[in-house]
C-alpha atoms as a PDB file:
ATOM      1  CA  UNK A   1       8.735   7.634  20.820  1.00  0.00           C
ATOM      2  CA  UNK A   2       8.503   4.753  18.234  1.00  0.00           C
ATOM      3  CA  UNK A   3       5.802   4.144  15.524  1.00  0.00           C
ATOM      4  CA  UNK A   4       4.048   1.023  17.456  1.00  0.00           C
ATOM      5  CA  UNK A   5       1.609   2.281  18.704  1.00  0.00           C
ATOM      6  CA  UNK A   6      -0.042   4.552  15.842  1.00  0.00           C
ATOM      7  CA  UNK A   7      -2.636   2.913  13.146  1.00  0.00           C
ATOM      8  CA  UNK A   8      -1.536   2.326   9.869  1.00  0.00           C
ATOM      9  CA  UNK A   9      -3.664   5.049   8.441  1.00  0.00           C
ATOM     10  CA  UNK A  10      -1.026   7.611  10.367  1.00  0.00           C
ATOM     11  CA  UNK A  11       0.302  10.562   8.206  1.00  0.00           C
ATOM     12  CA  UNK A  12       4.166   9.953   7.638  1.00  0.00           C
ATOM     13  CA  UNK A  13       6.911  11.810   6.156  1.00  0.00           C
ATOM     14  CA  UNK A  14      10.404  10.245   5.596  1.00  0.00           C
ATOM     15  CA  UNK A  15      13.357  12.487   5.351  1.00  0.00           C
ATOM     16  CA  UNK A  16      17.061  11.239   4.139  1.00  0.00           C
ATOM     17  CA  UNK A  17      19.737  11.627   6.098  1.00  0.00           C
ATOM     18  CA  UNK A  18      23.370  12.034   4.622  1.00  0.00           C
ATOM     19  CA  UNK A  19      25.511  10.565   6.305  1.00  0.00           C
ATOM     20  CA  UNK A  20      23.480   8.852   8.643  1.00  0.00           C
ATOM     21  CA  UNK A  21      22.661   9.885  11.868  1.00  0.00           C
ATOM     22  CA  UNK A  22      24.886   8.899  15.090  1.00  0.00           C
ATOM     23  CA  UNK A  23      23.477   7.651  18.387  1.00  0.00           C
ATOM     24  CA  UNK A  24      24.313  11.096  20.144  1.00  0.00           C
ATOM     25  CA  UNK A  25      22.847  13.217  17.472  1.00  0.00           C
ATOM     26  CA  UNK A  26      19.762  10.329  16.999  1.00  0.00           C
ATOM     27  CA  UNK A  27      18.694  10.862  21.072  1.00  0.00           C
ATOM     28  CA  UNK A  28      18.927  14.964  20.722  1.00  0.00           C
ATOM     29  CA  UNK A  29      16.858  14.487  17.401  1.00  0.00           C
ATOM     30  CA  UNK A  30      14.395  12.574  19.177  1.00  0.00           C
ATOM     31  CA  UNK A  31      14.173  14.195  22.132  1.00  0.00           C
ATOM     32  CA  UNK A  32      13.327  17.781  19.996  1.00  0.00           C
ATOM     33  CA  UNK A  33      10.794  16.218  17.718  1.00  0.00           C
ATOM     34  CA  UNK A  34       9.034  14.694  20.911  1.00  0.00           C
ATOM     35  CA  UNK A  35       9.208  18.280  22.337  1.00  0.00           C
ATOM     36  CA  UNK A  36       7.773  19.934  19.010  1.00  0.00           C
ATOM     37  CA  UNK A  37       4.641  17.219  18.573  1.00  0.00           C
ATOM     38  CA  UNK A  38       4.054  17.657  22.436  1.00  0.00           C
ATOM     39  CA  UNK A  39       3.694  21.360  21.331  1.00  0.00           C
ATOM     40  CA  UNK A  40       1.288  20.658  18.230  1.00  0.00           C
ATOM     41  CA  UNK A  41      -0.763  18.437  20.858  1.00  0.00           C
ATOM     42  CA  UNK A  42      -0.729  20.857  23.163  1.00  0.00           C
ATOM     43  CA  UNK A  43      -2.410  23.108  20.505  1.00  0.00           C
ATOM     44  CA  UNK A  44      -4.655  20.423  19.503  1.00  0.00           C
ATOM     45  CA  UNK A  45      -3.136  20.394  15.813  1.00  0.00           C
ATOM     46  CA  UNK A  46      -2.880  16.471  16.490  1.00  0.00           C
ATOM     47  CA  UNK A  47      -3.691  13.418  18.831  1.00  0.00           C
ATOM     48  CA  UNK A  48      -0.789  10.752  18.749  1.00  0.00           C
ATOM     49  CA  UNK A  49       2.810  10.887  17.121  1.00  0.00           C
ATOM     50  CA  UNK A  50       5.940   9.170  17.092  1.00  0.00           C
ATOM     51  CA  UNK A  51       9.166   9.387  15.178  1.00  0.00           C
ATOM     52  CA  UNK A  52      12.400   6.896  14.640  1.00  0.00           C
ATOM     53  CA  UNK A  53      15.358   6.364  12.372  1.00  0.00           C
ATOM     54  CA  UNK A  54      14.937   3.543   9.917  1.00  0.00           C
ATOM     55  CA  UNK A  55      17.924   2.428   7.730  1.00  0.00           C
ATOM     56  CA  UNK A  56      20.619   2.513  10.626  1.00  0.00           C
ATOM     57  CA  UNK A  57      20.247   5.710  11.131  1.00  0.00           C
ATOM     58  CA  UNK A  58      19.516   7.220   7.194  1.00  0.00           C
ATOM     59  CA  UNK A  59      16.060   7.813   7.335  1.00  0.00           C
ATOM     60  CA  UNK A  60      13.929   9.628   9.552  1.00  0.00           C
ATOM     61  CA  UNK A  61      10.300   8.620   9.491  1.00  0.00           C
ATOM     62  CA  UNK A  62       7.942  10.858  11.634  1.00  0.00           C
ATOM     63  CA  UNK A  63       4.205  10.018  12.062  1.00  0.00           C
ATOM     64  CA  UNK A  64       1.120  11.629  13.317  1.00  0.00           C
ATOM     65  CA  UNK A  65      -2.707  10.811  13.979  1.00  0.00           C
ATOM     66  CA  UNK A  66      -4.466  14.514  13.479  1.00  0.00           C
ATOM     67  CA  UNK A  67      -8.009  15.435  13.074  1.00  0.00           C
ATOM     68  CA  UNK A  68      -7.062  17.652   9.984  1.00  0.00           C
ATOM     69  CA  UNK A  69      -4.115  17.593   7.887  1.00  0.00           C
ATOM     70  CA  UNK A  70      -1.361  19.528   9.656  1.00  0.00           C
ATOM     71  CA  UNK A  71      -1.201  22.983   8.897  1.00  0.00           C
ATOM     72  CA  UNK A  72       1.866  24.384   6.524  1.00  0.00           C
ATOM     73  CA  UNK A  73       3.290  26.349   9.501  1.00  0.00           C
ATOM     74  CA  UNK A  74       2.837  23.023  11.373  1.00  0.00           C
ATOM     75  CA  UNK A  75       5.503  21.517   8.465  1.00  0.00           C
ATOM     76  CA  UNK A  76       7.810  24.824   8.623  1.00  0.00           C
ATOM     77  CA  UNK A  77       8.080  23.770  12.272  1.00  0.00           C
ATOM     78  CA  UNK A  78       9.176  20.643  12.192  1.00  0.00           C
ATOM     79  CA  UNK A  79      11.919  21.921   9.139  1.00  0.00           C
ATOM     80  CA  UNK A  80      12.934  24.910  11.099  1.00  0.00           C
ATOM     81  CA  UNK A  81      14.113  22.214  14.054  1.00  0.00           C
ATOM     82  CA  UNK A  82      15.380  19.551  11.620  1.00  0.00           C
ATOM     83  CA  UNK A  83      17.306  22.483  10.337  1.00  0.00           C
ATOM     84  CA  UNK A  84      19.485  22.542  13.165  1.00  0.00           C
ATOM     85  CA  UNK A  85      20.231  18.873  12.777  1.00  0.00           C
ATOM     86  CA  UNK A  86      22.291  20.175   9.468  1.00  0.00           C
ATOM     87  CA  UNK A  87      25.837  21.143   9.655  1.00  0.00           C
ATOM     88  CA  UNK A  88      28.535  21.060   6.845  1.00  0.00           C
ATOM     89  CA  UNK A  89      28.769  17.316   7.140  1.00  0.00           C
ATOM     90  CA  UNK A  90      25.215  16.438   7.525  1.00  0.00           C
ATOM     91  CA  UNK A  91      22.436  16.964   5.492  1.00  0.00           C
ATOM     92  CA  UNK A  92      18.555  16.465   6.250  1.00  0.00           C
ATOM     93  CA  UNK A  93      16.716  18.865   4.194  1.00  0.00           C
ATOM     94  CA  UNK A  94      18.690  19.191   1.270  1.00  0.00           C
ATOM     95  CA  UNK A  95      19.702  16.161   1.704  1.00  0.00           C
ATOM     96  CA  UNK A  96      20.239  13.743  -2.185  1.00  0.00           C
ATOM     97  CA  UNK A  97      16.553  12.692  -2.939  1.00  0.00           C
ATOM     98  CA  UNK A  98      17.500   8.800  -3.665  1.00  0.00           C
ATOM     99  CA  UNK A  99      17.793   6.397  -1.114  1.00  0.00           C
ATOM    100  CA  UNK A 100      19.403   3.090  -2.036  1.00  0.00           C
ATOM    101  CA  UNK A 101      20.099   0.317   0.350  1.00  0.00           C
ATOM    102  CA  UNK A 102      24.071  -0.992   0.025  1.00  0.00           C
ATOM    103  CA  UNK A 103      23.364  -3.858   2.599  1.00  0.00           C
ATOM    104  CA  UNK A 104      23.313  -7.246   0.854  1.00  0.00           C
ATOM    105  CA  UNK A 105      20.421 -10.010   1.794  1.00  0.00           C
ATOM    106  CA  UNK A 106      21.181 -12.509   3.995  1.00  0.00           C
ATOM    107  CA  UNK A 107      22.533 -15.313   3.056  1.00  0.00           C
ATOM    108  CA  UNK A 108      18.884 -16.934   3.403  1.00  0.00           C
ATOM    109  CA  UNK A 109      17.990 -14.224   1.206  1.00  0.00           C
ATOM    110  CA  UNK A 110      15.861 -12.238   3.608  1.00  0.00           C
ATOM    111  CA  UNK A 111      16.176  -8.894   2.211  1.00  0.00           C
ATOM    112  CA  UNK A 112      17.192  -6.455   5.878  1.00  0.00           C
ATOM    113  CA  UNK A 113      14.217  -4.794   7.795  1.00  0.00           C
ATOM    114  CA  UNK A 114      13.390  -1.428   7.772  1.00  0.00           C
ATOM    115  CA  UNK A 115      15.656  -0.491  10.867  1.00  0.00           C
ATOM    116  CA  UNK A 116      18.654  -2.475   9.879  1.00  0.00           C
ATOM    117  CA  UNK A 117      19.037  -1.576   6.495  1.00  0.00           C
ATOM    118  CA  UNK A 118      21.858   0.277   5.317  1.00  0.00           C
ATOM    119  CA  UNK A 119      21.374   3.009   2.667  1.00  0.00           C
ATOM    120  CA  UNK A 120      23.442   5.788   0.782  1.00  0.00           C
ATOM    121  CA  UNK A 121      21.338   9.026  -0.140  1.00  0.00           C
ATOM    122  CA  UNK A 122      22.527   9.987  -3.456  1.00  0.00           C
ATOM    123  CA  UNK A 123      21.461  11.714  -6.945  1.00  0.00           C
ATOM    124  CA  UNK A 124      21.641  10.563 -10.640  1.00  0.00           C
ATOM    125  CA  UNK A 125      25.248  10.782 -10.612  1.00  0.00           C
ATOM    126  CA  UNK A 126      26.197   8.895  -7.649  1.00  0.00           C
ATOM    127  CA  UNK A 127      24.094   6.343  -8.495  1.00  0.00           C
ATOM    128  CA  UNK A 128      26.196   5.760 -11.617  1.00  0.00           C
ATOM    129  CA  UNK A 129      28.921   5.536  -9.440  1.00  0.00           C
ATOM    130  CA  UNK A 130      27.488   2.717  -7.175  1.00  0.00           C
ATOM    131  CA  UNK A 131      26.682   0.930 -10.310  1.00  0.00           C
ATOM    132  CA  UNK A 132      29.806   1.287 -11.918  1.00  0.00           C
ATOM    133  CA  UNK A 133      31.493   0.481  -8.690  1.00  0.00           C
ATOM    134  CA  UNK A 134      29.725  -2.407  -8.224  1.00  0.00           C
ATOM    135  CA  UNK A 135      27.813  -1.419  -4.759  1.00  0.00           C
ATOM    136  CA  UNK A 136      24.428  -1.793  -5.834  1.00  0.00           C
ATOM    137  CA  UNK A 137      22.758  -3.387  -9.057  1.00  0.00           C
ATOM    138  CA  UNK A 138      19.304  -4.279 -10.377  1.00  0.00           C
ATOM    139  CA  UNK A 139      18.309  -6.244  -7.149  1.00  0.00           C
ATOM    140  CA  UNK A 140      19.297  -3.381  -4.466  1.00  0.00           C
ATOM    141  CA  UNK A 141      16.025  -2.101  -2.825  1.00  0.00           C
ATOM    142  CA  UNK A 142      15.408   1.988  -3.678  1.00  0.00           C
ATOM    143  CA  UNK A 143      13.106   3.856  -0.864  1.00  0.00           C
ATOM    144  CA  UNK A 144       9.893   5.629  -1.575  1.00  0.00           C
ATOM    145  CA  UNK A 145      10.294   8.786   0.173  1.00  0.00           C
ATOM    146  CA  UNK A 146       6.612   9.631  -0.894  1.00  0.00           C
ATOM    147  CA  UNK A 147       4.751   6.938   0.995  1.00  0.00           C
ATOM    148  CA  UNK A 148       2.178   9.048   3.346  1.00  0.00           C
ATOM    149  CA  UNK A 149       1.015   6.399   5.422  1.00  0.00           C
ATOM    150  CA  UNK A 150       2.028   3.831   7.619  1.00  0.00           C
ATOM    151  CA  UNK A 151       0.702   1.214   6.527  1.00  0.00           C
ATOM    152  CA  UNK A 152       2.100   2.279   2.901  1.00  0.00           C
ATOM    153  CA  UNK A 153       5.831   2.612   4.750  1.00  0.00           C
ATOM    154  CA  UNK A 154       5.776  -1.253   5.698  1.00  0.00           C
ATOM    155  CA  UNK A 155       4.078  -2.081   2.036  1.00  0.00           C
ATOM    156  CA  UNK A 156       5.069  -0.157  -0.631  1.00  0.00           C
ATOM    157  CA  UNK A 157       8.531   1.876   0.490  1.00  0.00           C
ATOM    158  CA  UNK A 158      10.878  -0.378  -1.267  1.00  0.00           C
ATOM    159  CA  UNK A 159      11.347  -1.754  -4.551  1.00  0.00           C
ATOM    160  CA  UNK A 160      14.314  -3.348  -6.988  1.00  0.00           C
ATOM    161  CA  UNK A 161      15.991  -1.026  -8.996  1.00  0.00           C
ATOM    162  CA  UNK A 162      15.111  -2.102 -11.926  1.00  0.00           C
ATOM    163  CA  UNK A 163      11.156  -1.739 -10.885  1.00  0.00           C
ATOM    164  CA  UNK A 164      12.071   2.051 -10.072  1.00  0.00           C
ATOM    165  CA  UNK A 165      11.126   4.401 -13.178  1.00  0.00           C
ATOM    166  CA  UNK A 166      14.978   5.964 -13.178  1.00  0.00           C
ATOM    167  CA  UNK A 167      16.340   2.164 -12.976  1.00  0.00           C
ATOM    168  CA  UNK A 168      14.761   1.106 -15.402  1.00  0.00           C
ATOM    169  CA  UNK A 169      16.563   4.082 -17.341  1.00  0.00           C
ATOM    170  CA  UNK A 170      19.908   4.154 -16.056  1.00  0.00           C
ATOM    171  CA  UNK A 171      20.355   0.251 -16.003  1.00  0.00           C
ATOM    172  CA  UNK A 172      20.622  -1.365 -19.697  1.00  0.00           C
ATOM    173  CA  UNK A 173      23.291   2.157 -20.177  1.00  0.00           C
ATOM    174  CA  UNK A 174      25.071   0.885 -16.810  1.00  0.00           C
ATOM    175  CA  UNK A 175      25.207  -2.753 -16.612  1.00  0.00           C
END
């Protein structure tokens, strides 16, 4: 189930997925989150969700419309089943906390949507690598993993490197 039809005031979280996620693995990952919030509606913990993979597959944003803020067991839930999303090549939980988008703009310069972006979850280090290797630089858009609403997913979730605190670091050392 997709995000359309939630308001923009919807509680999100967005997780990073490294490497991103497959079709096959996508539909069984979808298919167990919609069985999980059918659950927490069943138990009135919430009213409306919905769930899909942004960034061709390397971020998973999941939504809800609750009377209260879900409960903590309500969040060890939904880790407990991403959990066995994780094997030795793929990582959700634990997965590098940056996500930086490797897909260039168009060549109109429209900078790729949400879904058809294409990231690379990495730390501190491997961002120096991408730097140094020349896959991203001061323009490439870095995700805001903290947005916790809707509405602040389609505003505020991206920004330039060099707008993002550890850019604005890492860059003059870099480039």
């Amino acid at each position: 189930m997709g995000l359309d039809h939630l308001p923009a005031a919807s509680a999100l979280r967005l997780f990073p997925i490294s490497p991103a996620c497959d079709p096959p693995t996508a539909a069984r990952l979808q298919a167990a989150l919609d069985k999980l919030f059918a659950q927490f509606a069943r138990e009135a913990r919430l009213t409306a969700w919905g769930s899909t993979l942004l960034a061709s597959g390397g971020v998973l944003a999941v939504a809800w419309q609750a009377p209260d803020t879900l409960s903590g067991c309500s969040h060890d839930r939904l880790a407990r089943l991403l959990s066995h999303f994780e094997d030795d090549q793929r990582r959700i939980l634990n997965a590098p906390p940056m996500v930086i988008e490797t897909s260039p703009r168009a060549a109109d310069g429209r900078t790729p949507s949400l879904e058809e972006a294409v990231v690379v979850c990495c730390d501190r280090s491997g961002l120096r690598r991408l730097l140094s290797d020349g896959r991203v630089n001061a323009d490439s858009l870095v995700w805001n993993l903290q947005v916790a609403t809707l509405a602040a997913l389609f505003q505020d979730c991206r920004r330039p490197l060099a707008d993002h605190p550890l850019g604005m670091r890492m860059l003059p050392h870099v480039l």
